[in-house]
PDB file of N, CA and C in Angstrom:
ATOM      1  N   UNK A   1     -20.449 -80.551  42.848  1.00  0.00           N
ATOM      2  CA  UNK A   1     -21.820 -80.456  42.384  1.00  0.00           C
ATOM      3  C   UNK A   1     -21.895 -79.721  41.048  1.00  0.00           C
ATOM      4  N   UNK A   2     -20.992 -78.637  40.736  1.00  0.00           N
ATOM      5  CA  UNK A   2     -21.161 -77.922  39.207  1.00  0.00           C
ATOM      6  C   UNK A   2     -20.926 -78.570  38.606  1.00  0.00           C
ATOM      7  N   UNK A   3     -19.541 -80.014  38.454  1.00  0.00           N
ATOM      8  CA  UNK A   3     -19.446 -80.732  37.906  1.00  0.00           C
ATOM      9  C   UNK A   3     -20.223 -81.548  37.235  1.00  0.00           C
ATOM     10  N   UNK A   4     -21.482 -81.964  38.001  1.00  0.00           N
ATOM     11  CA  UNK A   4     -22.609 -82.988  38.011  1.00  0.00           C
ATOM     12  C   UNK A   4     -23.411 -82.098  37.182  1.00  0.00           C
ATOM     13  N   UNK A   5     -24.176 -80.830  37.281  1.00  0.00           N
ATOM     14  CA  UNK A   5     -24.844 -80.000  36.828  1.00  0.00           C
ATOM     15  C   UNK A   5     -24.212 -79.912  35.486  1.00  0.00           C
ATOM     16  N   UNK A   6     -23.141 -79.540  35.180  1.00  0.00           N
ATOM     17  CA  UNK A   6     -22.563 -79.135  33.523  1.00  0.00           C
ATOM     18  C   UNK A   6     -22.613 -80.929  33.051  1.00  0.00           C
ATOM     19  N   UNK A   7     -22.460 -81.892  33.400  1.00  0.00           N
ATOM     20  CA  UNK A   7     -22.308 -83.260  32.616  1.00  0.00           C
ATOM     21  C   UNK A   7     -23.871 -83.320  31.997  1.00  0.00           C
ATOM     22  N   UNK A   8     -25.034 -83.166  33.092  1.00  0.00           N
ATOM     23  CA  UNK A   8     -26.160 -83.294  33.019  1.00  0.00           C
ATOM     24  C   UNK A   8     -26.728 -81.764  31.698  1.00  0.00           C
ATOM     25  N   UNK A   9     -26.197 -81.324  31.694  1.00  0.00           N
ATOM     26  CA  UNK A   9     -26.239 -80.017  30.429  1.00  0.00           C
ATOM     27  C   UNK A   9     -25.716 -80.349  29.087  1.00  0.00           C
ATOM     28  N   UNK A  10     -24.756 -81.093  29.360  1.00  0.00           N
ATOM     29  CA  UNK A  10     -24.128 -81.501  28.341  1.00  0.00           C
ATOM     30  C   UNK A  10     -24.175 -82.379  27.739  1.00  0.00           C
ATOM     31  N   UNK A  11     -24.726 -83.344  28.304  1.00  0.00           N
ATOM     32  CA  UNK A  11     -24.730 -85.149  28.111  1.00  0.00           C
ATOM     33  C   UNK A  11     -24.057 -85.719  28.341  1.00  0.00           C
ATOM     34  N   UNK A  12     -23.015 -85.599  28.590  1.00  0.00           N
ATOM     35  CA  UNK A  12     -21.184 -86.529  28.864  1.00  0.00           C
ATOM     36  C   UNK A  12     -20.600 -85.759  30.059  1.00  0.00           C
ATOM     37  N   UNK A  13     -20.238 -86.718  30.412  1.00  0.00           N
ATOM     38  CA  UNK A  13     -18.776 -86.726  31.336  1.00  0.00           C
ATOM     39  C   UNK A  13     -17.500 -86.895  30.834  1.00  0.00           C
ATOM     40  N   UNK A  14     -16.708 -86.183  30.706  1.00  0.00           N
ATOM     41  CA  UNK A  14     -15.254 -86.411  31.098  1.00  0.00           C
ATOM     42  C   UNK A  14     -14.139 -86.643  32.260  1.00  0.00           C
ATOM     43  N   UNK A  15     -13.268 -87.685  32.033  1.00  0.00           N
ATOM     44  CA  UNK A  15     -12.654 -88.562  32.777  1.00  0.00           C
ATOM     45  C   UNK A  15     -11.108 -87.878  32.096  1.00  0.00           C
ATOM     46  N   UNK A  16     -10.199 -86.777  32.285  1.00  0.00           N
ATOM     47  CA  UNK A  16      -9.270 -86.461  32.084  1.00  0.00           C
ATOM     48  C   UNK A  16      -8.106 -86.235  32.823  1.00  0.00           C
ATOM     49  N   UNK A  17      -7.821 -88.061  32.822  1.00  0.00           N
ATOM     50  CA  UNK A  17      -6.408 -88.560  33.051  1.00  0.00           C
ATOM     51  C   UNK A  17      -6.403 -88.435  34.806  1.00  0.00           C
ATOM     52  N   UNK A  18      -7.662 -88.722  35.040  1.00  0.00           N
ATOM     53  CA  UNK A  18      -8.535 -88.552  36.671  1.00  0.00           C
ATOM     54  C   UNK A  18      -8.176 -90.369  36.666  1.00  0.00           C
ATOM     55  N   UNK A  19      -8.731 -91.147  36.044  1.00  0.00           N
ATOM     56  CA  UNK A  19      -7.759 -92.640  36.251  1.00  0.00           C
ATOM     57  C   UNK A  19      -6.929 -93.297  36.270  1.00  0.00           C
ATOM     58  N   UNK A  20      -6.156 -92.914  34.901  1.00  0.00           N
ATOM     59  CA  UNK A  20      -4.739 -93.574  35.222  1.00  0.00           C
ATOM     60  C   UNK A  20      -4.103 -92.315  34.099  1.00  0.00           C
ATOM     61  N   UNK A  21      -2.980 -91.713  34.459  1.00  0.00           N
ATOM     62  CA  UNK A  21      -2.016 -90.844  33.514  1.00  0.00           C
ATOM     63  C   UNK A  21      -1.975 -91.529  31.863  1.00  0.00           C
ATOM     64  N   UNK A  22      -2.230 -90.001  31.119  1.00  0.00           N
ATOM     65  CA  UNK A  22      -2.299 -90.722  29.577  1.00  0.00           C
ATOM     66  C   UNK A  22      -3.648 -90.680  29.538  1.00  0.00           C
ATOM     67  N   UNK A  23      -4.644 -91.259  30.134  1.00  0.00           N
ATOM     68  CA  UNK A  23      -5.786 -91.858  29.664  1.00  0.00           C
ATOM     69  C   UNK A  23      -7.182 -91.142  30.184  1.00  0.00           C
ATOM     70  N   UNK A  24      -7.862 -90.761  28.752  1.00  0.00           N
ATOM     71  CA  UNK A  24      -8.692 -89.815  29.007  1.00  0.00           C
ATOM     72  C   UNK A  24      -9.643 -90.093  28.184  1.00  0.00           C
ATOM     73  N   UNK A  25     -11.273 -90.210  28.512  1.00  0.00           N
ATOM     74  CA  UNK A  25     -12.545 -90.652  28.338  1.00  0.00           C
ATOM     75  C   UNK A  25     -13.592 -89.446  28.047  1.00  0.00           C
ATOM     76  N   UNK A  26     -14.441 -90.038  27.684  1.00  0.00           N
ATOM     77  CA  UNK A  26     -15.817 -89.687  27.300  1.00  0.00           C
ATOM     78  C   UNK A  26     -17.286 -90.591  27.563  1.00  0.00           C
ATOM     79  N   UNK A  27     -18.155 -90.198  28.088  1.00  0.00           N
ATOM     80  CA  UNK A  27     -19.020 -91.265  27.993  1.00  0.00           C
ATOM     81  C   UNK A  27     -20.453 -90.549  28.597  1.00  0.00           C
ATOM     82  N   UNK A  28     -21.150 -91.270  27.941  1.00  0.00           N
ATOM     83  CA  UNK A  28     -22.673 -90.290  27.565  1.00  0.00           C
ATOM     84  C   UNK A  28     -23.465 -91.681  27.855  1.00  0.00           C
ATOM     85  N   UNK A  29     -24.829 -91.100  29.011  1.00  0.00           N
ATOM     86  CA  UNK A  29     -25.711 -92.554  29.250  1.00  0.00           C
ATOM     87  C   UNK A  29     -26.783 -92.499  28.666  1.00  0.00           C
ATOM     88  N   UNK A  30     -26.652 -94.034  27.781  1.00  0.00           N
ATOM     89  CA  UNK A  30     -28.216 -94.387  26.848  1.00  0.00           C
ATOM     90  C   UNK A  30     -29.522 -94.658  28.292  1.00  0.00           C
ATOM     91  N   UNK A  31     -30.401 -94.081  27.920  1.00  0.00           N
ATOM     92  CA  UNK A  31     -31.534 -94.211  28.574  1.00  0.00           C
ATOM     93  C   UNK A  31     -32.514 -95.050  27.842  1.00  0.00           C
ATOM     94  N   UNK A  32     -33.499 -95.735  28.789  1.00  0.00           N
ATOM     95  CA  UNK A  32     -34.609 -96.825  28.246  1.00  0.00           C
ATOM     96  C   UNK A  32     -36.099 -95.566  28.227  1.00  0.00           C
ATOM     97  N   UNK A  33     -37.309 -96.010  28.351  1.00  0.00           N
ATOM     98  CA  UNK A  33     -38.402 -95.477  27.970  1.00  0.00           C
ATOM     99  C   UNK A  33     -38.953 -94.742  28.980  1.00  0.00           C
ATOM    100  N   UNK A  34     -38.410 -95.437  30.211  1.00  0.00           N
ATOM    101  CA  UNK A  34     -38.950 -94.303  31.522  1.00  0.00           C
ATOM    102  C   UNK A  34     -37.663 -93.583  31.867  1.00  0.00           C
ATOM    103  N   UNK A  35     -36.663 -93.330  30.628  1.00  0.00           N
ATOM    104  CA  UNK A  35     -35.656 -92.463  30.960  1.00  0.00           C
ATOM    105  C   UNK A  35     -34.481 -92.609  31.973  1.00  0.00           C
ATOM    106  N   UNK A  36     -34.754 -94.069  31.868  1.00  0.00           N
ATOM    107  CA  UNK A  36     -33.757 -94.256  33.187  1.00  0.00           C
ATOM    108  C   UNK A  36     -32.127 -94.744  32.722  1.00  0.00           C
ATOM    109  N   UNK A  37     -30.923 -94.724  32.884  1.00  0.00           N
ATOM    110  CA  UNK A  37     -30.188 -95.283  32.344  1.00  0.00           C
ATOM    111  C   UNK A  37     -29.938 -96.802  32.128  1.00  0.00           C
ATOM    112  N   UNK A  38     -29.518 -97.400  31.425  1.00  0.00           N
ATOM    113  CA  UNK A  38     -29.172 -98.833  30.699  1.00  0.00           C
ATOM    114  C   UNK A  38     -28.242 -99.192  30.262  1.00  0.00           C
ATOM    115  N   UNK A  39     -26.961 -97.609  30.080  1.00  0.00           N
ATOM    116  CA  UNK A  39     -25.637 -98.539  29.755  1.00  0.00           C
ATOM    117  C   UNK A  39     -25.705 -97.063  29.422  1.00  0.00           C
ATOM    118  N   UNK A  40     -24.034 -96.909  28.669  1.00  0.00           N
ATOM    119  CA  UNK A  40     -23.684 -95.849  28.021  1.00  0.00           C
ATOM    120  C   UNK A  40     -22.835 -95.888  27.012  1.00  0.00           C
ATOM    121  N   UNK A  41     -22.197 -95.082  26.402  1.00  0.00           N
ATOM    122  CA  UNK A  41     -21.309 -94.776  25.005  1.00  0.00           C
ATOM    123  C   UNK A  41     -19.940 -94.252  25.462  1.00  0.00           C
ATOM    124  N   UNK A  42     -19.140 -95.025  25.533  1.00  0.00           N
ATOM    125  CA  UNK A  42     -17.916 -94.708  26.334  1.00  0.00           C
ATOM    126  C   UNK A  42     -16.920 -94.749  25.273  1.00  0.00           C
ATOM    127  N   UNK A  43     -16.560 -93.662  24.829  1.00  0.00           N
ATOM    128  CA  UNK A  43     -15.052 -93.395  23.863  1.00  0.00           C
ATOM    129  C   UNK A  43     -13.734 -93.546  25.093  1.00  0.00           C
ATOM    130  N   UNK A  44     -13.328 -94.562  25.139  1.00  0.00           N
ATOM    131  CA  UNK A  44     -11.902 -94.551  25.759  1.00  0.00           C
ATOM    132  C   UNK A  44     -10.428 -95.019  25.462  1.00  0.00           C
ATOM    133  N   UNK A  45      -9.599 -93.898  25.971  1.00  0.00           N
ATOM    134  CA  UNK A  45      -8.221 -93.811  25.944  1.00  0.00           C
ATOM    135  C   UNK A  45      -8.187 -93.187  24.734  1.00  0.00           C
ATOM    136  N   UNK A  46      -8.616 -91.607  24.805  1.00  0.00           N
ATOM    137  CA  UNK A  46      -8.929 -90.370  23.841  1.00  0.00           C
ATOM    138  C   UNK A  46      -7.188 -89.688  23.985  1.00  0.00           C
ATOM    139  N   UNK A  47      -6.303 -89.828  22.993  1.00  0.00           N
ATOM    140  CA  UNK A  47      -4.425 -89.050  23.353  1.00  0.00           C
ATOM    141  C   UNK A  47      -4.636 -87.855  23.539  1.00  0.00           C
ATOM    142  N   UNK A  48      -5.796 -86.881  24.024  1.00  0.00           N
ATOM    143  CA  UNK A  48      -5.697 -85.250  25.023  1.00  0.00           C
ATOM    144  C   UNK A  48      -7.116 -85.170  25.338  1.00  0.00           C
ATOM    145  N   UNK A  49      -6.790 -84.030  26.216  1.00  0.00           N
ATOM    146  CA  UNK A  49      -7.705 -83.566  26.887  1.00  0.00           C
ATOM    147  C   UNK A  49      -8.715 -82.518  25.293  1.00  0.00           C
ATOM    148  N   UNK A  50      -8.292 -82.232  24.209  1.00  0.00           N
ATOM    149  CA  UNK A  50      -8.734 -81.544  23.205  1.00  0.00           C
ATOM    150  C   UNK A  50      -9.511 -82.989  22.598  1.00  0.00           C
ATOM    151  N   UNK A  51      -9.016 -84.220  22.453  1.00  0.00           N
ATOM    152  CA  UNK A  51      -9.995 -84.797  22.044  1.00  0.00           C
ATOM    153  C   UNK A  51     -11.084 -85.295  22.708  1.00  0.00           C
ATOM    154  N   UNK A  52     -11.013 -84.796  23.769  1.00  0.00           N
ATOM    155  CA  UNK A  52     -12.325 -85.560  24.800  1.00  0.00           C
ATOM    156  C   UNK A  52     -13.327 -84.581  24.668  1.00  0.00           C
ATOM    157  N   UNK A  53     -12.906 -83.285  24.247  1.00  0.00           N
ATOM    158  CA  UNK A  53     -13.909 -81.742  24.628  1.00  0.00           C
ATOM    159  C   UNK A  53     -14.187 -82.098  22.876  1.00  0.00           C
ATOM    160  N   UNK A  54     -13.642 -82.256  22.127  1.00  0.00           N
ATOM    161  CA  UNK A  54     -14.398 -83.073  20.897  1.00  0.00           C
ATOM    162  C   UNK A  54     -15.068 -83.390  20.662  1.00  0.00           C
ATOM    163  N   UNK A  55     -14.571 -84.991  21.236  1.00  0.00           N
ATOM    164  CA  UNK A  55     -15.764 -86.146  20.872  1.00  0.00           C
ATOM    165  C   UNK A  55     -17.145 -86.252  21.791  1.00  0.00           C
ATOM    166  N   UNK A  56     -16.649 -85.521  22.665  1.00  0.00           N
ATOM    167  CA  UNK A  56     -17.976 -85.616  24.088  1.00  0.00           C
ATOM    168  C   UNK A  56     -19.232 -85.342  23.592  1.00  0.00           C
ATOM    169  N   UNK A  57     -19.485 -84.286  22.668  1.00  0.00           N
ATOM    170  CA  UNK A  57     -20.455 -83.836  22.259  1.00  0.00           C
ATOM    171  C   UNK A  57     -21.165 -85.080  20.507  1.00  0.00           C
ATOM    172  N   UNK A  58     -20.409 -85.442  20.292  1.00  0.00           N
ATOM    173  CA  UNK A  58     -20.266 -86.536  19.240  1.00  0.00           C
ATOM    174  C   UNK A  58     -21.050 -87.689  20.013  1.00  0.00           C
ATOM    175  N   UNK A  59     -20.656 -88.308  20.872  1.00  0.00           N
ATOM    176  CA  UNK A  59     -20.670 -89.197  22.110  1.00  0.00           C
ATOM    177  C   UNK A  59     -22.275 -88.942  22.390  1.00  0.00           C
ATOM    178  N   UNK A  60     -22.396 -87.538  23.086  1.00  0.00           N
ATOM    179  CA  UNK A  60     -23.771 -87.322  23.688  1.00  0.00           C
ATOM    180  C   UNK A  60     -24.735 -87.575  22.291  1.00  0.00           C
ATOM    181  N   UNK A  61     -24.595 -87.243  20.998  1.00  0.00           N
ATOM    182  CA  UNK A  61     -25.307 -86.990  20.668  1.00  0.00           C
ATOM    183  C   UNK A  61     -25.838 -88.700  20.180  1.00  0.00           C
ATOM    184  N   UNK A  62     -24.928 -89.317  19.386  1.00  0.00           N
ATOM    185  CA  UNK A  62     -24.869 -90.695  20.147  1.00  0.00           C
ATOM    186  C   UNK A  62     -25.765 -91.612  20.769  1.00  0.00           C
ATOM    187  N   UNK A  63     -25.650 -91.145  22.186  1.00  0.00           N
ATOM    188  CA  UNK A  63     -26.040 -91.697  22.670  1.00  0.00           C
ATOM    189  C   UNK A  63     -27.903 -91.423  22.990  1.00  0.00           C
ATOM    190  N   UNK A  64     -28.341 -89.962  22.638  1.00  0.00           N
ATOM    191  CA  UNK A  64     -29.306 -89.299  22.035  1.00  0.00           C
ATOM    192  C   UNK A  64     -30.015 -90.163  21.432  1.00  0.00           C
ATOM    193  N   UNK A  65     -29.865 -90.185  20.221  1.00  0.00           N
ATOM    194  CA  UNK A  65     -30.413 -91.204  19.191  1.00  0.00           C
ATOM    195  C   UNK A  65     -30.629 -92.282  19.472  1.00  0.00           C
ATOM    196  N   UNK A  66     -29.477 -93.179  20.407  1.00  0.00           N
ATOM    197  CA  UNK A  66     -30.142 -94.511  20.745  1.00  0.00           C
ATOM    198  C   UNK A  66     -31.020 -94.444  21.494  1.00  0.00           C
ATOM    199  N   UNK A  67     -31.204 -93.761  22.762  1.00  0.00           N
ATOM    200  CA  UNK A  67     -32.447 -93.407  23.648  1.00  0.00           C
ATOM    201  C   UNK A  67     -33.360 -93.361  23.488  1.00  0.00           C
ATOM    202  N   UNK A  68     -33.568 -92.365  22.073  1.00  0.00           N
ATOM    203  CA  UNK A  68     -34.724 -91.985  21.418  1.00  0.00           C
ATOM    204  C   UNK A  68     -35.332 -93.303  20.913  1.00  0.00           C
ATOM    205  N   UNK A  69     -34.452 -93.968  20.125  1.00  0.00           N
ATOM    206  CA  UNK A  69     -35.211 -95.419  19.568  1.00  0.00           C
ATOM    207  C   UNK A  69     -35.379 -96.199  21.017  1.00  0.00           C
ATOM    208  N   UNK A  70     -35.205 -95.991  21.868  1.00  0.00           N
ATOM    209  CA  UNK A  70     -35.502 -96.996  22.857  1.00  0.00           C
ATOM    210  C   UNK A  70     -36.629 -96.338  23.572  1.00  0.00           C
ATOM    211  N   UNK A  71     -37.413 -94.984  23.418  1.00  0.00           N
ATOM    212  CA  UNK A  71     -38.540 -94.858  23.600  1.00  0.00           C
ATOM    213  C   UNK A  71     -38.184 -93.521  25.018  1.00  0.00           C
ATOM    214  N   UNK A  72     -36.798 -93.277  25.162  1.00  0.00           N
ATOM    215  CA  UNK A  72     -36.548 -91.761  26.332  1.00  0.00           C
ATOM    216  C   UNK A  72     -37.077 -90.977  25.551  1.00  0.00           C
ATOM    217  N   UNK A  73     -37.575 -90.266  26.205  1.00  0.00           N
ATOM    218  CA  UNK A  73     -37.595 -88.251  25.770  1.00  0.00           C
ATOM    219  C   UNK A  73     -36.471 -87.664  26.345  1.00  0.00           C
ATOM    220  N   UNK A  74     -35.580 -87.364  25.561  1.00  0.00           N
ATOM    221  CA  UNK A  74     -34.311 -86.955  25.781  1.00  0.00           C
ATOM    222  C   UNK A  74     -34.502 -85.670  25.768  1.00  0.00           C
ATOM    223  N   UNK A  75     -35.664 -84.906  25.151  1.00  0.00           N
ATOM    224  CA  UNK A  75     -35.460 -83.335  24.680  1.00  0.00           C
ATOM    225  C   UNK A  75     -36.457 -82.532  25.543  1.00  0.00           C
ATOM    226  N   UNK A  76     -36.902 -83.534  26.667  1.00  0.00           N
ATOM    227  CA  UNK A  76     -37.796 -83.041  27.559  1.00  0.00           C
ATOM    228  C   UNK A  76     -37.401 -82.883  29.233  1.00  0.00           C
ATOM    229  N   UNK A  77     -36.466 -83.809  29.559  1.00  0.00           N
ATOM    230  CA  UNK A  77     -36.028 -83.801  30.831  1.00  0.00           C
ATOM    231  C   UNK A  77     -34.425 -83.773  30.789  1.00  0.00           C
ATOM    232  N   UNK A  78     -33.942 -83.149  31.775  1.00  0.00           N
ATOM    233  CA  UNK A  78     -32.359 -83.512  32.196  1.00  0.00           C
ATOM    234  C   UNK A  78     -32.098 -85.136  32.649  1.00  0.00           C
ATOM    235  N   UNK A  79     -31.133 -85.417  32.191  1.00  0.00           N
ATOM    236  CA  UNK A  79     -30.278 -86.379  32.190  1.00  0.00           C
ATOM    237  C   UNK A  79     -29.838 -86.683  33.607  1.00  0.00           C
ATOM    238  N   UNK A  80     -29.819 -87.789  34.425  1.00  0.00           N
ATOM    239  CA  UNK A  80     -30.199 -87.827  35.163  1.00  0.00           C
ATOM    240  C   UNK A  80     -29.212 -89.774  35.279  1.00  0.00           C
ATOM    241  N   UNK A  81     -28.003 -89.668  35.743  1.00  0.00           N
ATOM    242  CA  UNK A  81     -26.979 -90.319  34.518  1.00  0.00           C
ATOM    243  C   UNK A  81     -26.703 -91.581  35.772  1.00  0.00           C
ATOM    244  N   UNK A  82     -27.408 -91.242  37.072  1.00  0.00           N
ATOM    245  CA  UNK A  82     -27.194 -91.909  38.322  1.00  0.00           C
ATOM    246  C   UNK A  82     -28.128 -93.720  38.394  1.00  0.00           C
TER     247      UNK A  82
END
């Protein structure tokens, strides 16, 4: 559950080498106008765990902006990525 709580703080999830060895992700969910998710921004097969704590925040922000043009209030509610 802290897990879920810090992604939702953060905007992204990380996937580090939790799927297949070597291979490590990022990915932040675009939301539509009632804030609901619609897809997301997935950086994958990142070569460390230093580039995922990187780009994650790159990623969220990302995926921020598209939301916003699609009519979410991103800066009003938690993320909610289910």
């Amino acid at each position: 559950m802290k897990e879920i709580e810090q992604c939702r703080k953060d905007w992204f999830a990380e996937d580090l080498e939790e799927t297949a060895p070597g291979l490590n992700a990022v990915a932040s969910p675009v939301l539509d106008h009632n804030n609901s998710p619609i897809g997301y921004i997935i950086l994958l097969g990142l070569s460390s765990a230093d580039a995922a704590h990187r780009y994650g925040p790159l990623a969220a922000e990302a995926a921020k902006a598209l939301s916003r043009q699609l009519g979410a209030r991103v800066d009003t509610a938690p993320v909610d990525p289910t």
